[in-house]
C-alpha atoms as a PDB file:
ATOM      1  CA  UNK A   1      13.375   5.628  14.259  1.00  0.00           C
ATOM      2  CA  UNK A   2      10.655   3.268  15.099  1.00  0.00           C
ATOM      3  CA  UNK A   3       7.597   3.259  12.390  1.00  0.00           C
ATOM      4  CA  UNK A   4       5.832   4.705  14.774  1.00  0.00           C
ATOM      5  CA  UNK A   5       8.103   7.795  14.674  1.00  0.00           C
ATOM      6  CA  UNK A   6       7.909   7.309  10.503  1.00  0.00           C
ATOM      7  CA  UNK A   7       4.371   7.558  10.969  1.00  0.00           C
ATOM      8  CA  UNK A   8       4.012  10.827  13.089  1.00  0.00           C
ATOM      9  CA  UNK A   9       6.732  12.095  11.011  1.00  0.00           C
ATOM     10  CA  UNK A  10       4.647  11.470   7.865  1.00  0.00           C
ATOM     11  CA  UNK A  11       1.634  13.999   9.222  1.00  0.00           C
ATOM     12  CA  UNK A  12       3.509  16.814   8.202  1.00  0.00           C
ATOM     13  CA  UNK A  13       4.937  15.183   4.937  1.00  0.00           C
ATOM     14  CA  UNK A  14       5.506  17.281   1.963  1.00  0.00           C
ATOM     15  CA  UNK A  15       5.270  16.540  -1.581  1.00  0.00           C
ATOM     16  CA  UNK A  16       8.375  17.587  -4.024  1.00  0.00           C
ATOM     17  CA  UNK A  17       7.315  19.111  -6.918  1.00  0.00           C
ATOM     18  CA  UNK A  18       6.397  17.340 -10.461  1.00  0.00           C
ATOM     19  CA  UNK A  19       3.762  17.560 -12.989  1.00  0.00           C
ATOM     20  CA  UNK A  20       2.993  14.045 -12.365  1.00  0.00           C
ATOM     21  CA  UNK A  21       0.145  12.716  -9.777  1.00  0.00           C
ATOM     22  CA  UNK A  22       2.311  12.275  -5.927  1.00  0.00           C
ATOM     23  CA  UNK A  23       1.402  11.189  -2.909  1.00  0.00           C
ATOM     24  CA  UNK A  24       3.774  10.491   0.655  1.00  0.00           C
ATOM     25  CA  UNK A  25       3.363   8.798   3.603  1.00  0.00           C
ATOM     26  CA  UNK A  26       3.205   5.144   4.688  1.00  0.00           C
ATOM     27  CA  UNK A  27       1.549   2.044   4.033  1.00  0.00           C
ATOM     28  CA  UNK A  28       0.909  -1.965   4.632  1.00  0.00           C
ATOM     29  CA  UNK A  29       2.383  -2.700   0.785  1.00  0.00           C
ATOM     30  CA  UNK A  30       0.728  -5.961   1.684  1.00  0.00           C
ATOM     31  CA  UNK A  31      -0.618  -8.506   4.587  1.00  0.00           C
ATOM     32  CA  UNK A  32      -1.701 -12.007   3.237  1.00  0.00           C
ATOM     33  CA  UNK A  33      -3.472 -14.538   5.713  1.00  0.00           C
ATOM     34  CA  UNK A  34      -3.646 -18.303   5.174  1.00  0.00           C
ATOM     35  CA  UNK A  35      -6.903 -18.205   4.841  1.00  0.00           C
ATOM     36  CA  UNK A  36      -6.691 -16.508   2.254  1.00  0.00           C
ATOM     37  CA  UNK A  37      -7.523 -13.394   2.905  1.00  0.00           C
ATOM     38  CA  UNK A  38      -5.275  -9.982   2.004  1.00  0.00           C
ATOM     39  CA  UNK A  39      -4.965  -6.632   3.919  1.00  0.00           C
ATOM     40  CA  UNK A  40      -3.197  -3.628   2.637  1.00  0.00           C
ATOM     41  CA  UNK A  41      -3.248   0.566   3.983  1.00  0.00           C
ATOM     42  CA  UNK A  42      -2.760   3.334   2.634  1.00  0.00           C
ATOM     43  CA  UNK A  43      -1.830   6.659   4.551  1.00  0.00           C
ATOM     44  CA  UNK A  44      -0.836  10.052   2.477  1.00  0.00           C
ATOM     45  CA  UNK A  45      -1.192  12.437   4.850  1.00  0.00           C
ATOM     46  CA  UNK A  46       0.182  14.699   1.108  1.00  0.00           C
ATOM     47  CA  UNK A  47      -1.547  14.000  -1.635  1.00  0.00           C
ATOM     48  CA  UNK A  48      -1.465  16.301  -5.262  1.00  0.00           C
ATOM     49  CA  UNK A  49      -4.891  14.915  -6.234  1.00  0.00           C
ATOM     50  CA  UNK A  50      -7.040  16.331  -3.169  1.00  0.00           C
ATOM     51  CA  UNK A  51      -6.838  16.057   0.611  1.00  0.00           C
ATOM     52  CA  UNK A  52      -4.454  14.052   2.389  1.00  0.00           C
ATOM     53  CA  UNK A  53      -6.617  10.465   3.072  1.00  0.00           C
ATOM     54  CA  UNK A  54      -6.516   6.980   4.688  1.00  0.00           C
ATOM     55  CA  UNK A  55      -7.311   3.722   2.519  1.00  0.00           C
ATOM     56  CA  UNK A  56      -7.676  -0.012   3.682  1.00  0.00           C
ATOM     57  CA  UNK A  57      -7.535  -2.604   0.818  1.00  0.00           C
ATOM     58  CA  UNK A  58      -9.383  -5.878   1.274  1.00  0.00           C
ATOM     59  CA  UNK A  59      -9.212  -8.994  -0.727  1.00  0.00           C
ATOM     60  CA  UNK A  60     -11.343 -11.830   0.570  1.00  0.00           C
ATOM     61  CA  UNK A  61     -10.294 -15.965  -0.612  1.00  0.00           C
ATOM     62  CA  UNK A  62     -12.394 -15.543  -3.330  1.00  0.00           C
ATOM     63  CA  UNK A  63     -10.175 -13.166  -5.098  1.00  0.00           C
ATOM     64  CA  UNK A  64     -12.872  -9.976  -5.075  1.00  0.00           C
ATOM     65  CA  UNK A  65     -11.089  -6.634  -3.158  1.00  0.00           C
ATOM     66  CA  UNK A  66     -12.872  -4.066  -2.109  1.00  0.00           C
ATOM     67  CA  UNK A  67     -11.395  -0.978  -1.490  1.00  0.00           C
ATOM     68  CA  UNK A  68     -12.121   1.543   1.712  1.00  0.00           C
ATOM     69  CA  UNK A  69     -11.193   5.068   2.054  1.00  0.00           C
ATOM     70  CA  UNK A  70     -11.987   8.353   3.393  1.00  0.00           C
ATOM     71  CA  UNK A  71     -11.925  10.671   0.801  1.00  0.00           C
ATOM     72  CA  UNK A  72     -14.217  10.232  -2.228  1.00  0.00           C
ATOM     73  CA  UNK A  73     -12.915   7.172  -4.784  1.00  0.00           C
ATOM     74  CA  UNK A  74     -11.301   9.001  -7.110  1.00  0.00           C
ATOM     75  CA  UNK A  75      -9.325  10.904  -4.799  1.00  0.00           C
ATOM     76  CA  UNK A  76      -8.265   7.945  -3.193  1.00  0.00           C
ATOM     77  CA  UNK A  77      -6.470   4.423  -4.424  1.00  0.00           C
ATOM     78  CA  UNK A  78      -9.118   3.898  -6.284  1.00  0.00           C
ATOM     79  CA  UNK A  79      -8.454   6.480  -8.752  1.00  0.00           C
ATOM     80  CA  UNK A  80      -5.363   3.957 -10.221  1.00  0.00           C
ATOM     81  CA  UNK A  81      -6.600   0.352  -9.424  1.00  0.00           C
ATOM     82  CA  UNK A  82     -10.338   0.808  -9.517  1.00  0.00           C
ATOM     83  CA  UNK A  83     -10.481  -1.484 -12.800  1.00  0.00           C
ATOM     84  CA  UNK A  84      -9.617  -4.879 -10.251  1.00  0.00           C
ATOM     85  CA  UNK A  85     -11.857  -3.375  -7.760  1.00  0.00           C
ATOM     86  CA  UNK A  86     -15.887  -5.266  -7.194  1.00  0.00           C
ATOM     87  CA  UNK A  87     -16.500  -2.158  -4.255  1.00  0.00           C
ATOM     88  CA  UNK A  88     -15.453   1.269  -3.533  1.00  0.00           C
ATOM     89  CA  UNK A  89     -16.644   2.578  -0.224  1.00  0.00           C
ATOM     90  CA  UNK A  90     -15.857   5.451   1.607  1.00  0.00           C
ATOM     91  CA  UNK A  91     -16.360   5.404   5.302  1.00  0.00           C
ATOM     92  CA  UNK A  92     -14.063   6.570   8.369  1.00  0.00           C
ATOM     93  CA  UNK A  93     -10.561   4.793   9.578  1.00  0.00           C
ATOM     94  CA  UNK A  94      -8.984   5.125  12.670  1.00  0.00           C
ATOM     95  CA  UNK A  95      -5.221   4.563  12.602  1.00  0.00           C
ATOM     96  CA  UNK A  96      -3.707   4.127  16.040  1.00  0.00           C
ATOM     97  CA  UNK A  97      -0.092   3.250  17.157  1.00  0.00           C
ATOM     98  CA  UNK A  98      -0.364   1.735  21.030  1.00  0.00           C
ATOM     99  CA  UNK A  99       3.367   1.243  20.954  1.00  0.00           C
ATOM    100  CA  UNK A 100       6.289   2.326  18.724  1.00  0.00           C
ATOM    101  CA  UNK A 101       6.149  -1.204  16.498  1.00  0.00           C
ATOM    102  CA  UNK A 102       2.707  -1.876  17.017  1.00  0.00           C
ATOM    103  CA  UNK A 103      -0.352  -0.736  14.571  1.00  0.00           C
ATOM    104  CA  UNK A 104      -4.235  -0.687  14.910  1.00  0.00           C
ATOM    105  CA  UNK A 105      -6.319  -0.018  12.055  1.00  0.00           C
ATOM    106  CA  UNK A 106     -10.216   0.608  13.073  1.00  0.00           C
ATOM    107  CA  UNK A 107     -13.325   0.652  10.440  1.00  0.00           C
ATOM    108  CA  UNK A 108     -15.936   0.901  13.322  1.00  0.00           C
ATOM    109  CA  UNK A 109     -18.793  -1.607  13.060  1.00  0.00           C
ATOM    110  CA  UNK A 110     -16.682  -3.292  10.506  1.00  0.00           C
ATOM    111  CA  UNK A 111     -12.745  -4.188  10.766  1.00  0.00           C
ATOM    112  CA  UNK A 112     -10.318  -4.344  13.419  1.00  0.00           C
ATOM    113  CA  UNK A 113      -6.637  -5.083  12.705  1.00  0.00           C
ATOM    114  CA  UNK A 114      -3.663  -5.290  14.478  1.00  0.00           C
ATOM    115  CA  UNK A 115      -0.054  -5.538  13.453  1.00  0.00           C
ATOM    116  CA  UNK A 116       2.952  -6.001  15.168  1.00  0.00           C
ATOM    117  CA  UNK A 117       6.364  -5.100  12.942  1.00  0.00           C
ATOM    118  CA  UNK A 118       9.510  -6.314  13.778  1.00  0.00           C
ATOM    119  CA  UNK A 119      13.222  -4.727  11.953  1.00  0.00           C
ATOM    120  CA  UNK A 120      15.452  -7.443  10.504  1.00  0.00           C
ATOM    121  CA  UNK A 121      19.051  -7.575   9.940  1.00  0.00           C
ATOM    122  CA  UNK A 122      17.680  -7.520   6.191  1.00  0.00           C
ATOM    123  CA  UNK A 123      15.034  -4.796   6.445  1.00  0.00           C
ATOM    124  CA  UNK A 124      18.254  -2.505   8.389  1.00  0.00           C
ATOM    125  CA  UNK A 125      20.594  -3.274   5.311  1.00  0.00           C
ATOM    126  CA  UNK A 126      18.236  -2.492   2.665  1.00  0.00           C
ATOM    127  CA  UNK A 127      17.189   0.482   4.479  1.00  0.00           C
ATOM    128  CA  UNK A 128      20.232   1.732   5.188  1.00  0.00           C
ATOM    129  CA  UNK A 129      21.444   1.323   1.335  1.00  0.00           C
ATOM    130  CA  UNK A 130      18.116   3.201   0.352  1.00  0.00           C
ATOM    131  CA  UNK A 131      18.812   6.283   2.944  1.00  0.00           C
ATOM    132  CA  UNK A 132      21.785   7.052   0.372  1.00  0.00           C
ATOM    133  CA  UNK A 133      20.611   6.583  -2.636  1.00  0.00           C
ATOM    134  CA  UNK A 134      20.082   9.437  -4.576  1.00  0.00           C
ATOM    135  CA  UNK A 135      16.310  11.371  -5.418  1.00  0.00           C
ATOM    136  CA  UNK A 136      17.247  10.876  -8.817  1.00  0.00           C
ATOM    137  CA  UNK A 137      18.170   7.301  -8.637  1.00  0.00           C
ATOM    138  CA  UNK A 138      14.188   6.626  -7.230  1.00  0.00           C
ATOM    139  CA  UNK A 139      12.808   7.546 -10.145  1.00  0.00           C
ATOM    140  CA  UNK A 140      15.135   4.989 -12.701  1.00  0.00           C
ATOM    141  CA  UNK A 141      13.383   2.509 -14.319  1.00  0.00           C
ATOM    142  CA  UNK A 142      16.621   0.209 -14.520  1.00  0.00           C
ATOM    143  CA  UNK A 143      17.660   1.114 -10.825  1.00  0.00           C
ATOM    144  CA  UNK A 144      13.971   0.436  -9.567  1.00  0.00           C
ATOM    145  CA  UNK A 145      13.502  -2.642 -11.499  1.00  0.00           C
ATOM    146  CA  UNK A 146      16.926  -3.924  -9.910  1.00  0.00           C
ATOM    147  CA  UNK A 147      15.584  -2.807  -6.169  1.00  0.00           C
ATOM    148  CA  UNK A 148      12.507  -5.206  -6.896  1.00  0.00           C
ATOM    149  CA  UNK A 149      14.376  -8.177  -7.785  1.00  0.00           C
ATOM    150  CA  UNK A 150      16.803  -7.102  -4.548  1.00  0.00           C
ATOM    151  CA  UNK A 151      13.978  -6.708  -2.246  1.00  0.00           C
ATOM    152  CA  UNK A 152      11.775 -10.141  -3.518  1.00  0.00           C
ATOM    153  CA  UNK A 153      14.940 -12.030  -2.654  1.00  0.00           C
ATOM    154  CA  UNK A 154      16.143 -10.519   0.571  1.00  0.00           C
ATOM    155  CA  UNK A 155      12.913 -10.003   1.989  1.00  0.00           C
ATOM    156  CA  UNK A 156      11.243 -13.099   1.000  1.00  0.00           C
ATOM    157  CA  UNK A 157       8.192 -11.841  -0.002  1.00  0.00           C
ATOM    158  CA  UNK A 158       7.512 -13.178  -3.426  1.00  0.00           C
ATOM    159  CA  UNK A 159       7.540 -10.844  -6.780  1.00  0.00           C
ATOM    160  CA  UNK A 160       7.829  -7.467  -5.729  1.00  0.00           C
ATOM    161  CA  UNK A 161       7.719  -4.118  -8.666  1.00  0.00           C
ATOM    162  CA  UNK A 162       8.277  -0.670  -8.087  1.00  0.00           C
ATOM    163  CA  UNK A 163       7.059   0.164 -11.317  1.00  0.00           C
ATOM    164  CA  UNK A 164       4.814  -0.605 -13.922  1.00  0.00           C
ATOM    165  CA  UNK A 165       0.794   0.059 -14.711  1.00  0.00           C
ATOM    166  CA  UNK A 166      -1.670   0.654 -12.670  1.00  0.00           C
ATOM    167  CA  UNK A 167      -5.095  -1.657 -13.117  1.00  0.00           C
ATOM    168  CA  UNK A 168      -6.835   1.848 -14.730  1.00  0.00           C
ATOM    169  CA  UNK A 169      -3.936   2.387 -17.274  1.00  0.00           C
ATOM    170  CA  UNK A 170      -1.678   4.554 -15.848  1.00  0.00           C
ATOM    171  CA  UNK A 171       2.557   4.050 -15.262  1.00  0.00           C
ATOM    172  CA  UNK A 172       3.510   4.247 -11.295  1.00  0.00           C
ATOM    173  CA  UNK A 173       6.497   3.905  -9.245  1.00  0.00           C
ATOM    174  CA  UNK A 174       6.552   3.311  -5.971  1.00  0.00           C
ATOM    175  CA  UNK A 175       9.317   4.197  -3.556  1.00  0.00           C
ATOM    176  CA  UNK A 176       9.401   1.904  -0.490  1.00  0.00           C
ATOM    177  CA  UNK A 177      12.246   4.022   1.052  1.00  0.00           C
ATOM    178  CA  UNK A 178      12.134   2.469   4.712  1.00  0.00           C
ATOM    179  CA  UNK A 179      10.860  -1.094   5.102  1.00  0.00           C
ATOM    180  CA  UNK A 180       9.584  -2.925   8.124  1.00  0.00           C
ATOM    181  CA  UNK A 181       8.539  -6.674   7.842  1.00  0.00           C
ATOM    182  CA  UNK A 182       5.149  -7.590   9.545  1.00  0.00           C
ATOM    183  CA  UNK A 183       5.590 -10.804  11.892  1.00  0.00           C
ATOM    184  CA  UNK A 184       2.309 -10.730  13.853  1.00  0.00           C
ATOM    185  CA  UNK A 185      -1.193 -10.052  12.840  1.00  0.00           C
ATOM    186  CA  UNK A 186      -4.604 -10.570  13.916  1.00  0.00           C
ATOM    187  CA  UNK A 187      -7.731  -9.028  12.230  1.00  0.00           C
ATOM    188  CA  UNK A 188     -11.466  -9.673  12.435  1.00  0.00           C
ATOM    189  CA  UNK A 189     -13.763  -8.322   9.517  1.00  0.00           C
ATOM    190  CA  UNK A 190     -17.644  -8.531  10.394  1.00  0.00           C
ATOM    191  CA  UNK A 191     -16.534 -10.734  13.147  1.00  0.00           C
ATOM    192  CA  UNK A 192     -14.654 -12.887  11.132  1.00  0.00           C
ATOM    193  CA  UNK A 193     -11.246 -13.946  12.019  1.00  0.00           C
ATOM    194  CA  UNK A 194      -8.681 -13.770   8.793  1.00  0.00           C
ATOM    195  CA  UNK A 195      -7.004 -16.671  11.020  1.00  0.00           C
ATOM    196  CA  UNK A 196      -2.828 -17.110  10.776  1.00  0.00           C
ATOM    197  CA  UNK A 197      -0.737 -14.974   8.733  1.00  0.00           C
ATOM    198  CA  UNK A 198       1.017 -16.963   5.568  1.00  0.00           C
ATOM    199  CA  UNK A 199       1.121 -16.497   1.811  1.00  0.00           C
ATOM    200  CA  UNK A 200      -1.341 -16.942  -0.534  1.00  0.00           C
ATOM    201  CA  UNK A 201      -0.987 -18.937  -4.208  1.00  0.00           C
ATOM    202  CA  UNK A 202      -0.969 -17.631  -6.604  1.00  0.00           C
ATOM    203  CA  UNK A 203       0.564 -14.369  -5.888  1.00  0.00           C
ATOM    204  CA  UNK A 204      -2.039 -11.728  -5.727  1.00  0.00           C
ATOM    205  CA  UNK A 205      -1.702  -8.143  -8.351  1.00  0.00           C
ATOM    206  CA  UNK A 206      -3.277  -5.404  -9.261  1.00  0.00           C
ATOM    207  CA  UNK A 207      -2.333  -4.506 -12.622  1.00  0.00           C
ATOM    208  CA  UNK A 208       1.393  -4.361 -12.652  1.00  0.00           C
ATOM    209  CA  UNK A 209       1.528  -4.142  -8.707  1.00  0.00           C
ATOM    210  CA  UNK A 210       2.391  -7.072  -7.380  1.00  0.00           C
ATOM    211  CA  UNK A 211       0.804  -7.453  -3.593  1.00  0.00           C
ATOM    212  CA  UNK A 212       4.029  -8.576  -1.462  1.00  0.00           C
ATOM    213  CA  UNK A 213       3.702 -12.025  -0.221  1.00  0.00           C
ATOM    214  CA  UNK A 214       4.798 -11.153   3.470  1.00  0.00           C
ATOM    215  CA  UNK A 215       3.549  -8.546   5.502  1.00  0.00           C
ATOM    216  CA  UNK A 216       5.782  -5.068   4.537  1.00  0.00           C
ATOM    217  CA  UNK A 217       5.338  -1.802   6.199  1.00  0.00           C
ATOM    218  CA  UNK A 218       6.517   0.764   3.753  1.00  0.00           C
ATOM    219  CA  UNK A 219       7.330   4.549   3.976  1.00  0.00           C
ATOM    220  CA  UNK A 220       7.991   6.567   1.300  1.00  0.00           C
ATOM    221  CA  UNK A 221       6.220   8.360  -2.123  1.00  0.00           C
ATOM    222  CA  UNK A 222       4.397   7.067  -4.897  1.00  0.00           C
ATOM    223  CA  UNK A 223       4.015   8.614  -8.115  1.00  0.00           C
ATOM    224  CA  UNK A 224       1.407   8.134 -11.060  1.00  0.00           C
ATOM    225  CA  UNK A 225       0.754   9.529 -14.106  1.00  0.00           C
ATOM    226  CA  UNK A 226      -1.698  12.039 -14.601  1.00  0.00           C
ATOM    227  CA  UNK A 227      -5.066  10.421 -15.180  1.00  0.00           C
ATOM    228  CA  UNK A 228      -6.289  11.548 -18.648  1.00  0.00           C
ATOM    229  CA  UNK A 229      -9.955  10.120 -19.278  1.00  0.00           C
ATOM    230  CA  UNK A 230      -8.810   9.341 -23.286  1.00  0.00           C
ATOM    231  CA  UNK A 231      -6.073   6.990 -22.497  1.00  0.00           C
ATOM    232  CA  UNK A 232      -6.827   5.751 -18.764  1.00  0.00           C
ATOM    233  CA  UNK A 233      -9.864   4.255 -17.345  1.00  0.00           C
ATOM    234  CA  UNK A 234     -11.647   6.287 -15.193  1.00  0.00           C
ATOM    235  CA  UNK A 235     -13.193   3.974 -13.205  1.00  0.00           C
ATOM    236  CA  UNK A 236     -13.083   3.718  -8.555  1.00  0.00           C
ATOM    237  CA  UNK A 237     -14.824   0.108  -8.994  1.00  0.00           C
ATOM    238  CA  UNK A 238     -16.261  -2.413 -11.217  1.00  0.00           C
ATOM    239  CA  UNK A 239     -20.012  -1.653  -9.671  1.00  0.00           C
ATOM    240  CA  UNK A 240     -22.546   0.121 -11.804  1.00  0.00           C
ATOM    241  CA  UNK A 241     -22.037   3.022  -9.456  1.00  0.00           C
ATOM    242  CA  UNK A 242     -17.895   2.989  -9.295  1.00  0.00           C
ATOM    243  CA  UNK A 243     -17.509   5.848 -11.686  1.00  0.00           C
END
């Protein structure tokens, strides 16, 4: 299957059932430019906290990311990493796919991005290992931490956890369960060129999520603890009006 496929697959995800907070579908883990710049997406078509919803992450060189989605903020990414975010904006994304490893990711009047993935002998092993391994086996903490270290080295994309805390409080764990590395890119934000893909230093994070330092598509399920207002931070952004 090309992502493509993953991705019209993923419109009619469901979520298994849990107590905790769950969400499937796909996602740019993370797209660092030279300049530095960072891109990430976020598309749960199945989502246990409201409506299924589109997200774009932006981090500009100055370190300061500002989150986009569709859905109101706490609803959206927002809802976990809102305490490392200056905005929180909702506003409408287009997500196109003009050919089967080819994405475009629209914010009219504001961002266009393209991306162009490409499957490695790497990316087919690890997938291929992860297509076998067990439901149960996703949700280990030793087993996931393992899969991090794995991935970071065999992917080359710098520190790379599947579980930890979110910026707002709460645990997560991510499952990346079919990988695609990102080898082209081009994006303009207010008609501003992000320039040539490459890593940034230091690594960029949001709480215990560690943004990959190369360009990963991801499909798969993330999980989250429930937010609880007297333990977690219920914040979408650090503006007066974030939440």
């Amino acid at each position: 299957m090309t992502p493509r496929d993953y991705a019209i697959a993923a419109e009619n995800a469901e979520l298994l059932p849990g107590s905790d907070e769950r969400f499937n579908g796909y996602g740019v883990m993370g797209l660092p430019f030279a300049s530095g710049h960072i891109l990430g997406l976020r598309r749960f078509p199945a989502s246990s906290v409201g409506p299924g919803y589109s997200s774009v992450w932006h981090r500009d060189p100055a370190g300061a990311w500002t989150f986009y989605a569709d859905v109101p903020p706490m609803q959206a990414c927002t809802r976990y990493f809102g305490a490392d975010v200056e905005e929180a904006n909702i506003t409408e994304i287009a997500i196109d796919w003009p050919a089967p490893y080819r994405l475009h990711v629209s914010i009219p009047g504001l961002l266009e991005w393209d991306a162009r993935m490409q499957p490695s002998l790497r990316s087919r092993a690890m997938n291929a290992a992860g297509s076998v391994l067990p439901d149960a086996l996703w949700r280990n903490d030793a087993v996931l931490s393992i899969m991090g270290a794995i991935a970071s080295r065999t992917l080359g994309a710098g520190r790379l956890a599947l579980r930890g805390k979110a910026s707002n409080g709460q645990w997560f764990v991510a499952n990346p369960r079919t990988i695609f590395p990102i080898v082209e890119s081009t994006a303009m934000l207010r008609g501003e060129s992000f320039g040539p893909l490459g890593p940034v230093a230091p690594q960029a994070r949001l709480g215990d999520f560690w943004i990959p330092n190369r360009g990963l598509l991801a499909v798969g399920r993330a999980y989250f603890e429930p937010l609880d207002e007297r333990r977690h931070r219920a914040v979408a952004s650090r503006s007066p009006d974030g939440g």
